[in-house]
N, C-alpha and C. Protein backbone atom coordinates (compact mmCIF):
# COMPACT_ATOMS: atom_id res chain seq x y z
N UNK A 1 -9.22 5.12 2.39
CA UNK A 1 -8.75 4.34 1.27
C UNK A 1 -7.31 4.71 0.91
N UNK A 2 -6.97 5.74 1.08
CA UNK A 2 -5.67 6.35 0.62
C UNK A 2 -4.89 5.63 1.62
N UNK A 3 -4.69 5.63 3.16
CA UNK A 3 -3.97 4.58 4.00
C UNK A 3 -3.63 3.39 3.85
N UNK A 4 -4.96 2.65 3.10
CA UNK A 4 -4.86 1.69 2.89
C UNK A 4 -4.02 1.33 2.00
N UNK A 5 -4.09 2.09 0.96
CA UNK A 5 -3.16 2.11 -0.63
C UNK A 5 -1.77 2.42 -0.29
N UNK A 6 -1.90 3.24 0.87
CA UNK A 6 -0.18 3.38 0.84
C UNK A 6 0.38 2.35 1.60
N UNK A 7 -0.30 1.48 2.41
CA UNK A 7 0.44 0.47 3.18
C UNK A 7 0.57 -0.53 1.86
N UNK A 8 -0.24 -1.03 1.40
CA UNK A 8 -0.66 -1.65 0.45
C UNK A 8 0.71 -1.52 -0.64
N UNK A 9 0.88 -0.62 -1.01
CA UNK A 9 1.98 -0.22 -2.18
C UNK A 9 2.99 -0.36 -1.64
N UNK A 10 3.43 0.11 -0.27
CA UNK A 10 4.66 0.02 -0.01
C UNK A 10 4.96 -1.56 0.23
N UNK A 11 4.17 -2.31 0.89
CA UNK A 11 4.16 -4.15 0.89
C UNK A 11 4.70 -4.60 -0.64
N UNK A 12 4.26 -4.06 -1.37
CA UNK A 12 4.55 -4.49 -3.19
C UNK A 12 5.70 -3.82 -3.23
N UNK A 13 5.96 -2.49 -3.12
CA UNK A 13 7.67 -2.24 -3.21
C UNK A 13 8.43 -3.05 -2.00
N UNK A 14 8.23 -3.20 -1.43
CA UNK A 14 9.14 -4.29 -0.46
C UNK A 14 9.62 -5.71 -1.14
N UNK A 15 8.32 -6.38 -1.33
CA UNK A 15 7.83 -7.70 -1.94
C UNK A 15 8.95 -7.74 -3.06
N UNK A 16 8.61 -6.37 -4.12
CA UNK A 16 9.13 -6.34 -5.22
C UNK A 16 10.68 -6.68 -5.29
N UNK A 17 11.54 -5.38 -4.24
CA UNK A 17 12.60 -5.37 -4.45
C UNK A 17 12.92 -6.88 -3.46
N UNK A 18 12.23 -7.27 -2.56
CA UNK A 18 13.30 -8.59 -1.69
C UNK A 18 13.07 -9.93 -3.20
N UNK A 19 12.17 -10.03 -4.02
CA UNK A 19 12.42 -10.60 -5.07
C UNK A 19 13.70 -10.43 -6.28
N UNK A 20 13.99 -8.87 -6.40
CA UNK A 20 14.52 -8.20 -7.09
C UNK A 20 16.14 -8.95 -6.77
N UNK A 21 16.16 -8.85 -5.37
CA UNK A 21 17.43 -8.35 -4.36
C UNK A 21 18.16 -7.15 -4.15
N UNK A 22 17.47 -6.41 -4.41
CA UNK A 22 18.19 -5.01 -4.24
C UNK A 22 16.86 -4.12 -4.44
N UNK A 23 16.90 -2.80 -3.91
CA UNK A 23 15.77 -1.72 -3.63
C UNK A 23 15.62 -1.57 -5.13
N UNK A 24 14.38 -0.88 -5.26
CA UNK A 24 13.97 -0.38 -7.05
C UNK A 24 14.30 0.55 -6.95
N UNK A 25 14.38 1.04 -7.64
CA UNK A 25 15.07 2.25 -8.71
C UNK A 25 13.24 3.11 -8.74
N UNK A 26 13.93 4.31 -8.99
CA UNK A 26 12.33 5.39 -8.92
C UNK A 26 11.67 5.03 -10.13
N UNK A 27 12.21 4.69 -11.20
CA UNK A 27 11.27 4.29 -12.37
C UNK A 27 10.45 3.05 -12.44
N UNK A 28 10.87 2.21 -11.30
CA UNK A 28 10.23 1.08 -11.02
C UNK A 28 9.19 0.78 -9.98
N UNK A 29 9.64 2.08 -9.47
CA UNK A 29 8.32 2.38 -8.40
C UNK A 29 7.18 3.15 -9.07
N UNK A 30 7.47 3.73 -9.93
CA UNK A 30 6.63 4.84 -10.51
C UNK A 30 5.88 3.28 -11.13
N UNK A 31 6.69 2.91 -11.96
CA UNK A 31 5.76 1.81 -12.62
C UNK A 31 5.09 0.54 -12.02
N UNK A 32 5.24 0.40 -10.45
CA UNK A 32 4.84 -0.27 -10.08
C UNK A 32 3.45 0.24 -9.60
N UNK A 33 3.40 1.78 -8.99
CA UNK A 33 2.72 2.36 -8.92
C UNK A 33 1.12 2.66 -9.79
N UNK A 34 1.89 2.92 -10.84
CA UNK A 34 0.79 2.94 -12.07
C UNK A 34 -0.36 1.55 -12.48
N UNK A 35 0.72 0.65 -12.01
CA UNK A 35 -0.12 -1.02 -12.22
C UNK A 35 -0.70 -1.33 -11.14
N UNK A 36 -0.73 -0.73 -9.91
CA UNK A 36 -1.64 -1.17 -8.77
C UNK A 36 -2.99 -0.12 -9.07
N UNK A 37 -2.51 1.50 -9.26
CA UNK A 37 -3.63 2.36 -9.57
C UNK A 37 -4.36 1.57 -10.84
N UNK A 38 -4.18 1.25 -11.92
CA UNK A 38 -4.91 0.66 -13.00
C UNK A 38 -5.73 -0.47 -12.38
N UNK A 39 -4.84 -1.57 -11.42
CA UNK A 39 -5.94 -2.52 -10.96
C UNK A 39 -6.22 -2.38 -9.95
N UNK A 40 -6.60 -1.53 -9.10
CA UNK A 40 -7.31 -1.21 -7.91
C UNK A 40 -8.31 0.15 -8.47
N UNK A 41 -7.45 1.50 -8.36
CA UNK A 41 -8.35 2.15 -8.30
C UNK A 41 -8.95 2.85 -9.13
N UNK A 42 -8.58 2.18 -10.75
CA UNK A 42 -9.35 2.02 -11.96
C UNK A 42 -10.50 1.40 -12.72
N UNK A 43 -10.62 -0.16 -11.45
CA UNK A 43 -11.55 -0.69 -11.53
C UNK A 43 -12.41 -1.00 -10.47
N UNK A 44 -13.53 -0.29 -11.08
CA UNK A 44 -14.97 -0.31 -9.99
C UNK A 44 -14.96 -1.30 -9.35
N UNK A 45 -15.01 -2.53 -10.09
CA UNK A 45 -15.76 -4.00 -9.10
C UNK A 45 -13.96 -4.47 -8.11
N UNK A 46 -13.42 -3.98 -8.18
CA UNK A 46 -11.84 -3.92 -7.59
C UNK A 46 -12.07 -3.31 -6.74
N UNK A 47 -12.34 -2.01 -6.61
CA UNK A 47 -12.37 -0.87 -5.74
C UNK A 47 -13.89 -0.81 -4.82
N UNK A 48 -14.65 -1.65 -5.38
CA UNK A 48 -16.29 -1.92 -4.22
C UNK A 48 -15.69 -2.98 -3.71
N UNK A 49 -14.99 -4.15 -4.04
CA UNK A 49 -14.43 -5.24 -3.09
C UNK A 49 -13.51 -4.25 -2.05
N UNK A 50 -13.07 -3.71 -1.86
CA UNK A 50 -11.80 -2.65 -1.14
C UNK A 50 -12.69 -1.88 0.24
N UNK A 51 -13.78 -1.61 -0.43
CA UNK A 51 -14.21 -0.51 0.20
C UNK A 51 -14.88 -1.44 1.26
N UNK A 52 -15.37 -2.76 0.16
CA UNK A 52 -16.54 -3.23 1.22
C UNK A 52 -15.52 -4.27 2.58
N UNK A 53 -14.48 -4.87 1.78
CA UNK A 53 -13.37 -5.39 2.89
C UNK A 53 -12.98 -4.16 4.10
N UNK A 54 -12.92 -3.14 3.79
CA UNK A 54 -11.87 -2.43 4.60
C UNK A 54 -13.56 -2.15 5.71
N UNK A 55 -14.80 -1.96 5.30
CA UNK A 55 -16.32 -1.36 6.15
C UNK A 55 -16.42 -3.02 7.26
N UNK A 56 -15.65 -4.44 7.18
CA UNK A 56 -15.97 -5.30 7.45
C UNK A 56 -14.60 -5.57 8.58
N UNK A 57 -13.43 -4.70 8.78
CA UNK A 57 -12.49 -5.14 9.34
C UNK A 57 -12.38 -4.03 10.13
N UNK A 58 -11.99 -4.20 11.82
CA UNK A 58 -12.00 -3.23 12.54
C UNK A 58 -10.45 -2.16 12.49
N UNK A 59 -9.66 -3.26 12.25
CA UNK A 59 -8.31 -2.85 11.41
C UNK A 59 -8.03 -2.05 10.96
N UNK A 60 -8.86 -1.63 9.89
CA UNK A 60 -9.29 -0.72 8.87
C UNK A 60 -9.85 0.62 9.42
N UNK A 61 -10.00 0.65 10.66
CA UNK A 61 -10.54 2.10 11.17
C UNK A 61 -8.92 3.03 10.66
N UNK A 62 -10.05 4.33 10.87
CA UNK A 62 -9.00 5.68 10.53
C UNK A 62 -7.96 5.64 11.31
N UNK A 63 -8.25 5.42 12.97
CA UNK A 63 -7.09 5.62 14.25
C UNK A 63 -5.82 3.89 13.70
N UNK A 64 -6.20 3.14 13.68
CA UNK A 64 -5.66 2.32 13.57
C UNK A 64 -4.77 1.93 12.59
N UNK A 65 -5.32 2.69 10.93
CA UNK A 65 -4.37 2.87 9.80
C UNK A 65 -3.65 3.80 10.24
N UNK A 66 -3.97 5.13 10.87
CA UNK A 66 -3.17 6.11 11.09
C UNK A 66 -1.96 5.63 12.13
N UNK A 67 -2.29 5.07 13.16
CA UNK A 67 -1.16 4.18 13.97
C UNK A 67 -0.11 3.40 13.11
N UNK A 68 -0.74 2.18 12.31
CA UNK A 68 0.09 1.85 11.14
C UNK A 68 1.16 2.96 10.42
N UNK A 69 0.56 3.71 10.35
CA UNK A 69 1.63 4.58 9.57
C UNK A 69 3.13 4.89 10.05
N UNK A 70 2.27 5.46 11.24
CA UNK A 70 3.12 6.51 11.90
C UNK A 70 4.24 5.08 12.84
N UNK A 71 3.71 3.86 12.94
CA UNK A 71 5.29 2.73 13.46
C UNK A 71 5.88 2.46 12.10
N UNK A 72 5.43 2.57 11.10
CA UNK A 72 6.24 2.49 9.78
C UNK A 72 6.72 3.59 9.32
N UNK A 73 6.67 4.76 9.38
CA UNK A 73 7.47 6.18 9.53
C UNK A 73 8.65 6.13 10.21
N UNK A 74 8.47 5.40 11.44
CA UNK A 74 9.49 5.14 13.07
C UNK A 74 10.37 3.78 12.77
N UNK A 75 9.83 3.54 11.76
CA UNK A 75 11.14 1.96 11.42
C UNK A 75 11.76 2.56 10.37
N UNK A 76 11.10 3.41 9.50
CA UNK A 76 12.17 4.03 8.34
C UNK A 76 12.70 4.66 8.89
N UNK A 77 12.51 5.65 9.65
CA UNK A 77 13.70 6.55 10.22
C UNK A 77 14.85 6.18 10.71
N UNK A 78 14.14 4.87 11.57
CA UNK A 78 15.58 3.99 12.20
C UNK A 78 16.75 3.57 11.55
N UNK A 79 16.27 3.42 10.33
CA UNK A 79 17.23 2.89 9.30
C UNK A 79 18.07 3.43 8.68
């Protein structure tokens, strides 16, 4: 679940700032942060939809988020 949340969050800081036009600022991440934790992993019937999506998608395996990561680690670096 934590993989998931961090791909997840970083898509919304992306999203956020290409709306924005320019990168956020750390106080805007923090607060963007806080509003995904409140509606994800504050609410139960939020967080059983999550669990039960991610048990239904092969995607969602450990090796495969962990792959995710680590080519999105390798594109930030590039940059």
């Amino acid at each position: 679940m934590a993989i998931v949340s961090t791909l997840i969050w970083e898509e919304l800081v992306r999203a956020a700032g290409a709306q924005k036009g320019e990168a956020l600022s750390f106080d805007e991440r923090v607060t963007l942060a806080c509003r995904y934790s409140r509606e994800l992993e504050h609410s139960d019937p939020n967080l059983n939809c999550m669990e039960e999506q991610m048990n239904h998608f092969p995607a969602a395996g450990f090796h495969e988020l962990m792959g995710m990561l680590a080519a999105r680690a390798k594109v930030d670096r590039s940059r």
